[in-house]
PDB file of N, CA and C in Angstrom:
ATOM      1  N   UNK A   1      22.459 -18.606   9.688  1.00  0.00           N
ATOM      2  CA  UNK A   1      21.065 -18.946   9.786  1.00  0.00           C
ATOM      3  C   UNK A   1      20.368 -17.873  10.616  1.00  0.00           C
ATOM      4  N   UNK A   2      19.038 -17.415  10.265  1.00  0.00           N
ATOM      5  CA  UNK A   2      18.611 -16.365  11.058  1.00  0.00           C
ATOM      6  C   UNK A   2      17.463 -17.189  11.557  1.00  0.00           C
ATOM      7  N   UNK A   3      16.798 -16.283  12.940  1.00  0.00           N
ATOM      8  CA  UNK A   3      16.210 -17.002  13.446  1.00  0.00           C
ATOM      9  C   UNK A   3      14.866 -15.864  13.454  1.00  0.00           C
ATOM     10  N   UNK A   4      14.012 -16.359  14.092  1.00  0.00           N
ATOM     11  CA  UNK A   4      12.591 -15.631  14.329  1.00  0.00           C
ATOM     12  C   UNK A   4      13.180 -14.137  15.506  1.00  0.00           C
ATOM     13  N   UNK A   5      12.992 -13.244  15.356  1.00  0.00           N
ATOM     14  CA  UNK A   5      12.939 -12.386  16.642  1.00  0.00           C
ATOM     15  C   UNK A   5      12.093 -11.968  17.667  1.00  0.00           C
ATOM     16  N   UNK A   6      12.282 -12.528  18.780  1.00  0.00           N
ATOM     17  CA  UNK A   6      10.820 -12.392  19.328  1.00  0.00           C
ATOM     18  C   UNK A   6      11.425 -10.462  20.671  1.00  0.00           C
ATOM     19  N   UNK A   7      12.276 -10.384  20.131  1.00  0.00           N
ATOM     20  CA  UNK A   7      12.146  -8.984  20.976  1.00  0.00           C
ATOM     21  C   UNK A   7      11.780  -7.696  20.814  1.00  0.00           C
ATOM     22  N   UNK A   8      11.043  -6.905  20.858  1.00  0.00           N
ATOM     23  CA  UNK A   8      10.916  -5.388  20.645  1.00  0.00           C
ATOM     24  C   UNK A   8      12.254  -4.845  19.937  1.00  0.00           C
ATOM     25  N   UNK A   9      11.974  -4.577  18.496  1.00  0.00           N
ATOM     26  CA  UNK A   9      12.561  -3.797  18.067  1.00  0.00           C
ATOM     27  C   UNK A   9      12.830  -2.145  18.187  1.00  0.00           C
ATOM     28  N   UNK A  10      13.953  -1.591  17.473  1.00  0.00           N
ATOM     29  CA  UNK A  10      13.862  -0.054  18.138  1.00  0.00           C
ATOM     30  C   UNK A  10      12.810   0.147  17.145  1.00  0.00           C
ATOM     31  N   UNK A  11      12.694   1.768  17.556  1.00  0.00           N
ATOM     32  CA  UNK A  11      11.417   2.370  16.191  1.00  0.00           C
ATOM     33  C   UNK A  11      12.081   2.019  15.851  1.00  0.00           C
ATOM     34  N   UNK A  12      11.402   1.721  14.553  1.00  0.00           N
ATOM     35  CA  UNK A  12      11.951   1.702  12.911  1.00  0.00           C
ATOM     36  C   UNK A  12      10.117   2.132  12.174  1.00  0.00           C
ATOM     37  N   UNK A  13      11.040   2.700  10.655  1.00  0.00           N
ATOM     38  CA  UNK A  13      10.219   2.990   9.617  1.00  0.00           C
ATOM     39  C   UNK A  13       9.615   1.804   8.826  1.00  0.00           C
ATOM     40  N   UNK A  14       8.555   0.819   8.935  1.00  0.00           N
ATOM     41  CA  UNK A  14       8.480  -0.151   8.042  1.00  0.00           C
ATOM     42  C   UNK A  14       7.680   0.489   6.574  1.00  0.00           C
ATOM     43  N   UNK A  15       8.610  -0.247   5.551  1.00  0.00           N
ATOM     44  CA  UNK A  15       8.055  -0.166   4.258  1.00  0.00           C
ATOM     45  C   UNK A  15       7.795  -1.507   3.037  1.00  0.00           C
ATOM     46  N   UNK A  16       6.636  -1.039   2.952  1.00  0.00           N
ATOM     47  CA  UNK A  16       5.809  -2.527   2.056  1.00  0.00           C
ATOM     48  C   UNK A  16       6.675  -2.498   0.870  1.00  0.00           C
ATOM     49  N   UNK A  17       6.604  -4.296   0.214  1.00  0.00           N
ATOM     50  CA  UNK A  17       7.351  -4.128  -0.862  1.00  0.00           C
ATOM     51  C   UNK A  17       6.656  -3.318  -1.669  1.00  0.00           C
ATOM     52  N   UNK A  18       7.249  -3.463  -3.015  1.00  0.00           N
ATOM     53  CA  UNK A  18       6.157  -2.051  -4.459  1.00  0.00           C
ATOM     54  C   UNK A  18       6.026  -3.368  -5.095  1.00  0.00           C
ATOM     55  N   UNK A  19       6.085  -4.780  -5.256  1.00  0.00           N
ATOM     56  CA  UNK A  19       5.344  -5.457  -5.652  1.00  0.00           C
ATOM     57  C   UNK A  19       4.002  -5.821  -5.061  1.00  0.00           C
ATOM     58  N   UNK A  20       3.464  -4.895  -4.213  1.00  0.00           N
ATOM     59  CA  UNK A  20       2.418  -5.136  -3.439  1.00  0.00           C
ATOM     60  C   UNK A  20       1.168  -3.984  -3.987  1.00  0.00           C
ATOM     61  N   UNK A  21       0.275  -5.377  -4.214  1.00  0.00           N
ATOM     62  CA  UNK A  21      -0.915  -4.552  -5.187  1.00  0.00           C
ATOM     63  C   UNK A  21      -1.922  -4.323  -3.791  1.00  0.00           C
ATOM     64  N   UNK A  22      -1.922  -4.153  -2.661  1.00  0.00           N
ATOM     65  CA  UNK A  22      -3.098  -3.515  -1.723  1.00  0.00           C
ATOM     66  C   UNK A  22      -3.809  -4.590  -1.054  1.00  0.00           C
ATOM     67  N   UNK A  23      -4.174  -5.854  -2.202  1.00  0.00           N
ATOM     68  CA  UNK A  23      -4.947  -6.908  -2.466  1.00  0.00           C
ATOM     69  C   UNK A  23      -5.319  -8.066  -1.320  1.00  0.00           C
ATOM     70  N   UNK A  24      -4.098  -7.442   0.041  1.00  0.00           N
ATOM     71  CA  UNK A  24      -3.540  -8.307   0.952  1.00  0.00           C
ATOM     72  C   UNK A  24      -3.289  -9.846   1.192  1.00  0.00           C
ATOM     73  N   UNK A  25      -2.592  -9.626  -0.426  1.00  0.00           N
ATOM     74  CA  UNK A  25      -1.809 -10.570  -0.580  1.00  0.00           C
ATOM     75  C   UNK A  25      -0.829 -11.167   0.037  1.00  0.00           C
ATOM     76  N   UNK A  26       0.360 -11.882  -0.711  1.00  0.00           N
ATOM     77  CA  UNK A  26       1.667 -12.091   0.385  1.00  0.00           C
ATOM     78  C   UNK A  26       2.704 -11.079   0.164  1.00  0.00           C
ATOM     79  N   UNK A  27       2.201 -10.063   1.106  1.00  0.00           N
ATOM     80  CA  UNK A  27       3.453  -8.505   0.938  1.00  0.00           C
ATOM     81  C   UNK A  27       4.066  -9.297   2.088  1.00  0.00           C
ATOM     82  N   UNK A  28       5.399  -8.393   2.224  1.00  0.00           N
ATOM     83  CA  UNK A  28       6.401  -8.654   3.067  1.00  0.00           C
ATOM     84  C   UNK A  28       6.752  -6.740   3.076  1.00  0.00           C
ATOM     85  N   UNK A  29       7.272  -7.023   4.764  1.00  0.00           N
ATOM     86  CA  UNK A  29       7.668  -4.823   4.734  1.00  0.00           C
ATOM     87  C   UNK A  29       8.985  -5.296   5.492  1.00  0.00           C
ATOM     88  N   UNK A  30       9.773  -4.163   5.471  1.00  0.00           N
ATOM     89  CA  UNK A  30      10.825  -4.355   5.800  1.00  0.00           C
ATOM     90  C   UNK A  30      11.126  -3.083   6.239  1.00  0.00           C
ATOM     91  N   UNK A  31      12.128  -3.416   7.445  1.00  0.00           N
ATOM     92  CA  UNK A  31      12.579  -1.627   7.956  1.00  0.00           C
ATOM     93  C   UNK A  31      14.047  -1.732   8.612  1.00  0.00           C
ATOM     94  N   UNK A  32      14.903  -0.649   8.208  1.00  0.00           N
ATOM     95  CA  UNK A  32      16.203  -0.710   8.706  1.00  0.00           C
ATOM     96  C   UNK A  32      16.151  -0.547  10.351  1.00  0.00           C
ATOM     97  N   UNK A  33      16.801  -0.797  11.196  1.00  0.00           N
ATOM     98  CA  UNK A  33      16.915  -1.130  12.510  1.00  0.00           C
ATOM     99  C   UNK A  33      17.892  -0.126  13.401  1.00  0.00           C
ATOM    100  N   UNK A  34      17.324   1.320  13.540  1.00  0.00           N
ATOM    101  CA  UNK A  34      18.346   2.166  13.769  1.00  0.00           C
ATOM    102  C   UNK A  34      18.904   2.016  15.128  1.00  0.00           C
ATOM    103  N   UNK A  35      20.395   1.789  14.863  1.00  0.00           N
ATOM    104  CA  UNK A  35      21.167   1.505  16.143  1.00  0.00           C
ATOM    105  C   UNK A  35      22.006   0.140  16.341  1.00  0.00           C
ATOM    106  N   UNK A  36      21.457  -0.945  15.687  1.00  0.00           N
ATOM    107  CA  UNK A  36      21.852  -2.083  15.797  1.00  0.00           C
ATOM    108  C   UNK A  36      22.355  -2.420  14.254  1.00  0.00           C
ATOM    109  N   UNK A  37      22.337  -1.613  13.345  1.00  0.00           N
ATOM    110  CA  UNK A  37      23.047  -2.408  12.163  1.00  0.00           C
ATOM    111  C   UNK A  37      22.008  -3.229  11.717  1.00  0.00           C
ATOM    112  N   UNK A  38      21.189  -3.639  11.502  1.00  0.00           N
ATOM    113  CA  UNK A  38      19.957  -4.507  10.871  1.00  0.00           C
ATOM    114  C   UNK A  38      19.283  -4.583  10.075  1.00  0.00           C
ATOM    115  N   UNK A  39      18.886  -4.975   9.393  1.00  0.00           N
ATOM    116  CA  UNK A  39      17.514  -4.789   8.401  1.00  0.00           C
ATOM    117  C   UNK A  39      16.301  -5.990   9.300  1.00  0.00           C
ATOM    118  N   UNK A  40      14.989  -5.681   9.410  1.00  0.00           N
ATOM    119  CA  UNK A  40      14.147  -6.581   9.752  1.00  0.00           C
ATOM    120  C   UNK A  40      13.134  -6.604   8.684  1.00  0.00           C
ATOM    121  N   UNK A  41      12.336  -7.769   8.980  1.00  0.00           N
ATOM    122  CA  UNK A  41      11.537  -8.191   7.752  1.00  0.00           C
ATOM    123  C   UNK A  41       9.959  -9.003   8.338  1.00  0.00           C
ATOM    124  N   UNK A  42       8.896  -8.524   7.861  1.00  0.00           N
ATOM    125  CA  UNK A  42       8.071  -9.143   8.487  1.00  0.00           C
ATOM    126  C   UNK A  42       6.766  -9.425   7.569  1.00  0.00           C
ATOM    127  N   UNK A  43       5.701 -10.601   8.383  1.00  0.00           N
ATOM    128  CA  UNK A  43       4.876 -10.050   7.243  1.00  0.00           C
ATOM    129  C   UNK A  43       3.871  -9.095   7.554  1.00  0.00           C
ATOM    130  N   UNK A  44       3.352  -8.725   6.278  1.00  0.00           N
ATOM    131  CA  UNK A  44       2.510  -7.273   6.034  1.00  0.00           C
ATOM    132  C   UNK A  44       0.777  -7.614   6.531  1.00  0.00           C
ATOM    133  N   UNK A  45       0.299  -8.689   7.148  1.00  0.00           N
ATOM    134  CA  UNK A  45      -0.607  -8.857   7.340  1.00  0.00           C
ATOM    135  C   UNK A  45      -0.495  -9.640   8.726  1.00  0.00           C
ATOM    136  N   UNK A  46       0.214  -9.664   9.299  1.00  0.00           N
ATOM    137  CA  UNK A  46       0.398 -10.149  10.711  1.00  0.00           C
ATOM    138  C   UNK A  46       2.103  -9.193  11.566  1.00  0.00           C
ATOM    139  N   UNK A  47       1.449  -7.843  11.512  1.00  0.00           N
ATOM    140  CA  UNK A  47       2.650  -7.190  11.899  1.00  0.00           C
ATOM    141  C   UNK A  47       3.142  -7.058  13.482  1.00  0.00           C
ATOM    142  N   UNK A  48       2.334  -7.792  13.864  1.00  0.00           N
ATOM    143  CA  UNK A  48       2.134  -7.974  15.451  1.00  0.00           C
ATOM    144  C   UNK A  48       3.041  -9.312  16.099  1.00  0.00           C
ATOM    145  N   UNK A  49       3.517 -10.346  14.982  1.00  0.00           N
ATOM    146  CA  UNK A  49       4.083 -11.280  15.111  1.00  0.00           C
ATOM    147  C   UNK A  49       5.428 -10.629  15.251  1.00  0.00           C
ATOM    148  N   UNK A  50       6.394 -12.296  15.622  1.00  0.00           N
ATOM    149  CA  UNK A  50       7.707 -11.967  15.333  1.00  0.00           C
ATOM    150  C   UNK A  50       8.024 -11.538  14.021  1.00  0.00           C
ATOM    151  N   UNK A  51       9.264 -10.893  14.007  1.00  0.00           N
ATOM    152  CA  UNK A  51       9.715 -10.407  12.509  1.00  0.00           C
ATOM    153  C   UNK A  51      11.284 -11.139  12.784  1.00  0.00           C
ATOM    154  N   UNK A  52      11.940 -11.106  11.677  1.00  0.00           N
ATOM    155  CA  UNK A  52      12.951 -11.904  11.072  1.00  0.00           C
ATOM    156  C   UNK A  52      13.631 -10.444  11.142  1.00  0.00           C
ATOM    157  N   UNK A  53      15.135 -11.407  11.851  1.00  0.00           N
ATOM    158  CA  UNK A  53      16.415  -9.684  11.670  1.00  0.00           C
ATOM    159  C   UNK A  53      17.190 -10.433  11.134  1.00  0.00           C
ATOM    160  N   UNK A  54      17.826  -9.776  10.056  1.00  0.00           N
ATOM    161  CA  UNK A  54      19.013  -9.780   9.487  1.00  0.00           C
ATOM    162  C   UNK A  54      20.230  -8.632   9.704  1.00  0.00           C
ATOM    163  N   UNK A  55      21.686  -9.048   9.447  1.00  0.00           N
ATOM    164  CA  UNK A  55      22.548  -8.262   9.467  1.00  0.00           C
ATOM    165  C   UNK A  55      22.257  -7.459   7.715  1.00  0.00           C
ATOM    166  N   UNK A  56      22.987  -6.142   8.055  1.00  0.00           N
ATOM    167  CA  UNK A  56      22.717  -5.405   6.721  1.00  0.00           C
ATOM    168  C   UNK A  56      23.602  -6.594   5.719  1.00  0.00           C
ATOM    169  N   UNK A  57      24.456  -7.172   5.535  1.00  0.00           N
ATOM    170  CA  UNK A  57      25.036  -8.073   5.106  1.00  0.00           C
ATOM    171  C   UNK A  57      24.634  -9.321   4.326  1.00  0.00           C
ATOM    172  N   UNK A  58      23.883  -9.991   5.573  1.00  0.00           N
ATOM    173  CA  UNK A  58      22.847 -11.087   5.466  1.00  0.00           C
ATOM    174  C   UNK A  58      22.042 -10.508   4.490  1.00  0.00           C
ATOM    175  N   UNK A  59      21.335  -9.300   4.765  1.00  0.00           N
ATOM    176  CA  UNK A  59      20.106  -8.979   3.838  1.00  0.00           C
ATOM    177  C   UNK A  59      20.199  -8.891   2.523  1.00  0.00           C
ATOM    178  N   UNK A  60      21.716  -8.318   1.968  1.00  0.00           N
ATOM    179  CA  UNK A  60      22.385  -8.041   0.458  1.00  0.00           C
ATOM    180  C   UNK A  60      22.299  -9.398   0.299  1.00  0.00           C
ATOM    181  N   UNK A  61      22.936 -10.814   0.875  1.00  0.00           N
ATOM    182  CA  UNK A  61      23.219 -11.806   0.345  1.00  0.00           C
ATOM    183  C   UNK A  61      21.492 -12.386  -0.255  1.00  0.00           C
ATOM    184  N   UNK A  62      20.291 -12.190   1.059  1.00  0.00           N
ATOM    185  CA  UNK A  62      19.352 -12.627   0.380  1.00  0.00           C
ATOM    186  C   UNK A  62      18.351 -12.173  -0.623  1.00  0.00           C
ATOM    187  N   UNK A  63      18.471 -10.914  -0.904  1.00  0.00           N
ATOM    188  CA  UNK A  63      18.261 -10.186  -1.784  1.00  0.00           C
ATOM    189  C   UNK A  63      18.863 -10.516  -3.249  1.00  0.00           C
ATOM    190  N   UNK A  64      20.045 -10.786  -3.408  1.00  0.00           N
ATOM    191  CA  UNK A  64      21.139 -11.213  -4.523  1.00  0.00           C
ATOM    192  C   UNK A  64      20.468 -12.499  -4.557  1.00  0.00           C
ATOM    193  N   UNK A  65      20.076 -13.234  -4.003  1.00  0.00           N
ATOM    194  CA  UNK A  65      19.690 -14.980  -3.838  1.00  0.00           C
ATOM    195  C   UNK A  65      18.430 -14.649  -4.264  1.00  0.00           C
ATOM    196  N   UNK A  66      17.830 -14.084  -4.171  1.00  0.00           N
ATOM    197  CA  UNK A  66      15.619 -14.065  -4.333  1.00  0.00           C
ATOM    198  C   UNK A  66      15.559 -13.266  -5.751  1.00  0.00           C
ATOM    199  N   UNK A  67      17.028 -12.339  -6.036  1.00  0.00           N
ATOM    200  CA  UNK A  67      16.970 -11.712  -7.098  1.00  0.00           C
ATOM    201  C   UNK A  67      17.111 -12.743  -8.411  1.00  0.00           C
ATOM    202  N   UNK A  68      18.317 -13.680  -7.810  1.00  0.00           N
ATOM    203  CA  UNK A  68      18.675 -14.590  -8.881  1.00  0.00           C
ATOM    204  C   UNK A  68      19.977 -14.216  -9.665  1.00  0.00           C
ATOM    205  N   UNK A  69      20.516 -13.402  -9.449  1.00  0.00           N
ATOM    206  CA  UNK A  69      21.752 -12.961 -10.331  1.00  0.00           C
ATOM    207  C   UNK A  69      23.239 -13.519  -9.465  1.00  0.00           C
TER     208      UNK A  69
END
């Protein structure tokens, strides 16, 4: 189970999904977590909030799950 992260992440590069039409819609960005093994995930219109960490692991499993295959 992952939880909310409320700590300062390292830099990281965040990148918007490419299903994201500009429209500021419901994008989600995501950025690998250099140093800690991570992927984080947040949303694209409140980037100031907590963001959600996953293990690189975790992230394949929910990716494979949202993909559907």
């Amino acid at each position: 189970m992952t939880t909310p992260c409320t700590s300062t992440p390292p830099p990281a590069v965040w990148r918007r999904s490419t299903f994201s039409d500009g429209s500021g819609g419901n994008c989600v960005e995501i950025a690998v977590l250099p140093g800690v093994e991570a992927v984080a995930v947040r949303d694209s219109k409140t980037p100031d909030r907590p963001h959600l960490r996953f293990s690189r692991q975790q992230f394949a499993v929910l990716i494979t799950a949202l993909a559907g295959d």
